[in-house]
C-alpha atoms as a PDB file:
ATOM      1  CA  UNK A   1    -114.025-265.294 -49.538  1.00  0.00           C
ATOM      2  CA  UNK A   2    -113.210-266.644 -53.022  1.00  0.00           C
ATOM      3  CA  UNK A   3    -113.762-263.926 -55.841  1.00  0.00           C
ATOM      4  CA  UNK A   4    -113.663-264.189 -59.521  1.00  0.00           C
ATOM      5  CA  UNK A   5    -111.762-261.478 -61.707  1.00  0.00           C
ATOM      6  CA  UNK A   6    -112.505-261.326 -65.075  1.00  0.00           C
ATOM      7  CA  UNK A   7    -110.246-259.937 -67.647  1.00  0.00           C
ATOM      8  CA  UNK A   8    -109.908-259.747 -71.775  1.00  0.00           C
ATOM      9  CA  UNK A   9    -113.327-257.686 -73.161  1.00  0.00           C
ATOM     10  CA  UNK A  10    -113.492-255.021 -75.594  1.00  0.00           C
ATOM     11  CA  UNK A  11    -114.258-253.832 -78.766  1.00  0.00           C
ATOM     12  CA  UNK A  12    -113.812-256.064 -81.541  1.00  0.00           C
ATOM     13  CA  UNK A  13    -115.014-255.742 -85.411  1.00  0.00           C
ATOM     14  CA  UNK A  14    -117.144-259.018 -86.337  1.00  0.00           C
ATOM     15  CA  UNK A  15    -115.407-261.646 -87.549  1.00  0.00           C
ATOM     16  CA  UNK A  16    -112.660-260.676 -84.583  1.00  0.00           C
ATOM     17  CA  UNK A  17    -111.487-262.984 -81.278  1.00  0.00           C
ATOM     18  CA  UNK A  18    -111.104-262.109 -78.023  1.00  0.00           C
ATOM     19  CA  UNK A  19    -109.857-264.057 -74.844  1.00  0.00           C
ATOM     20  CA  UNK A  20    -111.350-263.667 -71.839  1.00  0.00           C
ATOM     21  CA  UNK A  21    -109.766-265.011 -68.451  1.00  0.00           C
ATOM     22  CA  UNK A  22    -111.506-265.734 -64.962  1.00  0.00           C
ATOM     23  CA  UNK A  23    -109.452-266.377 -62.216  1.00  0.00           C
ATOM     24  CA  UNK A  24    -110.052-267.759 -58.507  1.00  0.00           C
ATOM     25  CA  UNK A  25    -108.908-265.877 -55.910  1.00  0.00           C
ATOM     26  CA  UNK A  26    -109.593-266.781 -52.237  1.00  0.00           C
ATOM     27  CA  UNK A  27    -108.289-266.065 -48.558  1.00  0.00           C
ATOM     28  CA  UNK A  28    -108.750-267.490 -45.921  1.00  0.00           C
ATOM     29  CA  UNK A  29    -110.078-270.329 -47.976  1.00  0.00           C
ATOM     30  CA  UNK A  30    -108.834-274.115 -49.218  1.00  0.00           C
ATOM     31  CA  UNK A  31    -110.748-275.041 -51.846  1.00  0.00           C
ATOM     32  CA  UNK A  32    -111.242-276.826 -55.357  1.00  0.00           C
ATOM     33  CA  UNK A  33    -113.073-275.922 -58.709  1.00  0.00           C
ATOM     34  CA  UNK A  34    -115.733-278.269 -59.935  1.00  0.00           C
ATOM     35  CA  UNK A  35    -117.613-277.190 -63.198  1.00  0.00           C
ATOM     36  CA  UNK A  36    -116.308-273.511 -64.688  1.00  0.00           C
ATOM     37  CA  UNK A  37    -118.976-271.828 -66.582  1.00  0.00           C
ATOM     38  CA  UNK A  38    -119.375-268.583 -69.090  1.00  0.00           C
ATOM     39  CA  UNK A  39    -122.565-266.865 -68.925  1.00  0.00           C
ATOM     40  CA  UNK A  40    -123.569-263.730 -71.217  1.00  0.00           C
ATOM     41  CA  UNK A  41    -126.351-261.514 -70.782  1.00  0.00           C
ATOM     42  CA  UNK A  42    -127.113-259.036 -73.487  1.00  0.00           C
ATOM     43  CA  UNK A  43    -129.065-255.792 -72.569  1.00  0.00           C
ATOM     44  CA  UNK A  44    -132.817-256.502 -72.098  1.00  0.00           C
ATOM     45  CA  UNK A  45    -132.451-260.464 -72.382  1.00  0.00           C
ATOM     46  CA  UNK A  46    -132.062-262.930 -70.086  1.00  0.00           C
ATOM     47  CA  UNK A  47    -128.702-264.432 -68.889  1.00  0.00           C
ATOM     48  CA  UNK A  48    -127.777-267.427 -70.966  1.00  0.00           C
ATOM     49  CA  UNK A  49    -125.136-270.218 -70.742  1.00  0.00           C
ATOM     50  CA  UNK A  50    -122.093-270.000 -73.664  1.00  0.00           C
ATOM     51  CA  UNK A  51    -120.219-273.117 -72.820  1.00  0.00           C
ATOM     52  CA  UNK A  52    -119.098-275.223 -69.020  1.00  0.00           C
ATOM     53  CA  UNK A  53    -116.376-277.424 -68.693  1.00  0.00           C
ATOM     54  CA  UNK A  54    -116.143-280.118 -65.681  1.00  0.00           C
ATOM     55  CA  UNK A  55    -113.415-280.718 -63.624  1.00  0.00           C
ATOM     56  CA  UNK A  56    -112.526-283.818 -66.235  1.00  0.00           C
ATOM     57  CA  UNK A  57    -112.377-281.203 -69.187  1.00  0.00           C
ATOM     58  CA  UNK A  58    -115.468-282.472 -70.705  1.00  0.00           C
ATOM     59  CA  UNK A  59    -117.383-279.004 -72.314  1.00  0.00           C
ATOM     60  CA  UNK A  60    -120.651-277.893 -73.563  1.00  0.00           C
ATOM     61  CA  UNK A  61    -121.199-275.322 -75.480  1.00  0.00           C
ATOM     62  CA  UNK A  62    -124.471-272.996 -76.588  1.00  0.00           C
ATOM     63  CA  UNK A  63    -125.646-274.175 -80.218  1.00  0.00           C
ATOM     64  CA  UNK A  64    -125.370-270.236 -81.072  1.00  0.00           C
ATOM     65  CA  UNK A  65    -121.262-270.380 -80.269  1.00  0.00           C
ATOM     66  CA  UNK A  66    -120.440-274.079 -81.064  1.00  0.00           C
ATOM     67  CA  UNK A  67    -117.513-274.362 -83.432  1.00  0.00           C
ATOM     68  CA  UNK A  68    -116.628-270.620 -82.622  1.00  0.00           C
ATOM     69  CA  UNK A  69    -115.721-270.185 -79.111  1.00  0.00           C
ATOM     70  CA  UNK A  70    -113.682-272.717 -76.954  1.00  0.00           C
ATOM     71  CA  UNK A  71    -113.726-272.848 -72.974  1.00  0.00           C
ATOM     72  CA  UNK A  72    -110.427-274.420 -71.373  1.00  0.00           C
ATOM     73  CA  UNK A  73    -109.456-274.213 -68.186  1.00  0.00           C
ATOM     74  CA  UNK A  74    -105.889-274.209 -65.799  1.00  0.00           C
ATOM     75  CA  UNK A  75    -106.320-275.869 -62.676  1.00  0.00           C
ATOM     76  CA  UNK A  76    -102.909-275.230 -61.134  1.00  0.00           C
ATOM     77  CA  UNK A  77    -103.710-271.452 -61.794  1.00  0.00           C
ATOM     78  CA  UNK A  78    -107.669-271.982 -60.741  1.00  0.00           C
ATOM     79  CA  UNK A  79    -108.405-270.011 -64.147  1.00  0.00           C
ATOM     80  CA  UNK A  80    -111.512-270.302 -67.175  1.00  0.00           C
ATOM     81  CA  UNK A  81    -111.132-269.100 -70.310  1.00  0.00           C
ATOM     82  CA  UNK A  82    -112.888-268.586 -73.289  1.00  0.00           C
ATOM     83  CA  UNK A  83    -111.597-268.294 -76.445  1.00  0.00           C
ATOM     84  CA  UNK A  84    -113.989-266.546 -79.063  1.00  0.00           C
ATOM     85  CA  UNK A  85    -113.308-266.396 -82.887  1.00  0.00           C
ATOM     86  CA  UNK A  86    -115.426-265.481 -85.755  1.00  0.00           C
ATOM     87  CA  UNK A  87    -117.039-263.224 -83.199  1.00  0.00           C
ATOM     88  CA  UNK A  88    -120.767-261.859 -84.200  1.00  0.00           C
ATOM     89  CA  UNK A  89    -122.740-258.561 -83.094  1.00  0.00           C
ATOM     90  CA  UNK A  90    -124.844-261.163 -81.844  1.00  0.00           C
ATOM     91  CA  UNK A  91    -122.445-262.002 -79.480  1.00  0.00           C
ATOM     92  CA  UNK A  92    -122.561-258.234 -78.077  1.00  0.00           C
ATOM     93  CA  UNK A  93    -123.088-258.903 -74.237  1.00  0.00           C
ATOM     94  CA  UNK A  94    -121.803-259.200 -70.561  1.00  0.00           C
ATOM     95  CA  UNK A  95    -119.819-262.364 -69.935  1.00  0.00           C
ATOM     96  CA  UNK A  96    -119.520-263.527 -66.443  1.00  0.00           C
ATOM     97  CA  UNK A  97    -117.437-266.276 -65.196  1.00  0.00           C
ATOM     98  CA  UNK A  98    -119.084-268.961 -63.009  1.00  0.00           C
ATOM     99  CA  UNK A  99    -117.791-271.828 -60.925  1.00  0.00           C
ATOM    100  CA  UNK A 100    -118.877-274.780 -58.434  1.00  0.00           C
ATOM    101  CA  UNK A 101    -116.370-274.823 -55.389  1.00  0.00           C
ATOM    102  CA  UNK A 102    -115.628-277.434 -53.071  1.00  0.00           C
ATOM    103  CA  UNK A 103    -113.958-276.139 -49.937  1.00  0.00           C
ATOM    104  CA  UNK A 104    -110.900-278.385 -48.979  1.00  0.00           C
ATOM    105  CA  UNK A 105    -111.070-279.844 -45.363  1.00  0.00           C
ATOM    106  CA  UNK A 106    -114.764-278.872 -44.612  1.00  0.00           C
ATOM    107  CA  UNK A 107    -118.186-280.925 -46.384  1.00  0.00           C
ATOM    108  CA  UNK A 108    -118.928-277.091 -48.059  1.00  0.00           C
ATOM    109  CA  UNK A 109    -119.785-276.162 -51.618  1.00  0.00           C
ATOM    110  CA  UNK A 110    -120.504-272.928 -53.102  1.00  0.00           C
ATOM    111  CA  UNK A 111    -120.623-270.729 -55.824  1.00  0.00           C
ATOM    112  CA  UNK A 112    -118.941-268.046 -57.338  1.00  0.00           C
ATOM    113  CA  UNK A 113    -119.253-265.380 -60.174  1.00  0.00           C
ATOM    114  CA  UNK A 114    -116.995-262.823 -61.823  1.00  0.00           C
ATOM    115  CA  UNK A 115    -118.194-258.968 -61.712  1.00  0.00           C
ATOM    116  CA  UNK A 116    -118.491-259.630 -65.468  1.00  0.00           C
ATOM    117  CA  UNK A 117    -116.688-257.748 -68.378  1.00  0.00           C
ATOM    118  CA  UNK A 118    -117.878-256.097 -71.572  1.00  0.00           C
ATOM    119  CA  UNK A 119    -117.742-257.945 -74.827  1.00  0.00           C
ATOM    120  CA  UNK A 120    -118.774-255.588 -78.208  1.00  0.00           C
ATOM    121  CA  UNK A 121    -118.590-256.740 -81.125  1.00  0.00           C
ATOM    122  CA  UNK A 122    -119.537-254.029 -83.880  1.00  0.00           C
ATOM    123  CA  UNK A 123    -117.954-252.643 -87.254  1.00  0.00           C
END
């Protein structure tokens, strides 16, 4: 019942930035965001964490993007974001949204992940 749409890939040269968005959607459905993740898989590897900031703001970030890409978040408009300068070819990969949900008026949490969008970074 709650989806994740994820907007703002492309194709960027390195050394670009790109935004990308993630926002909650549900019906049918009360609920509140915990923990917002961004998660990037690159063809043939494994899925990897970039960065996850908590409900109180507090983020984490990947050693391989720290100081380059920044996570924030909107709670009034249930939105994740990620910010990402000084981009690399490196960073070439799928980005998917995550996030830990706490349904309002019932003892129920879940998850839920964007369809992912295409970041490429290449000259």
């Amino acid at each position: 019942q709650v989806q994740l749409v994820e907007s703002g890939g492309g194709l960027v040269q390195p050394g670009g930035s790109l935004r990308l968005s993630c926002a909650a959607s549900g019906t049918g459905i009360a609920y509140r965001i915990n923990d917002m993740r961004w998660y990037r898989q690159a063809p043939g590897k494994e899925r990897e964490l970039v960065a996850v900031i908590s409900s109180d703001g507090s983020t984490n970030y990947a050693d391989s993007v720290k100081g380059r890409f920044t996570i924030s978040r909107d709670n009034a408009k249930k939105s994740v974001y990620l910010q990402m300068d000084s981009l690399k070819p490196e960073d070439t990969a799928v980005y998917y949204c995550n996030a830990d949900l706490r349904r309002i008026y019932a003892a129920t949490s879940f998850a839920a992940w964007g369809q992912g969008t295409l970041v490429t970074v290449s000259s």
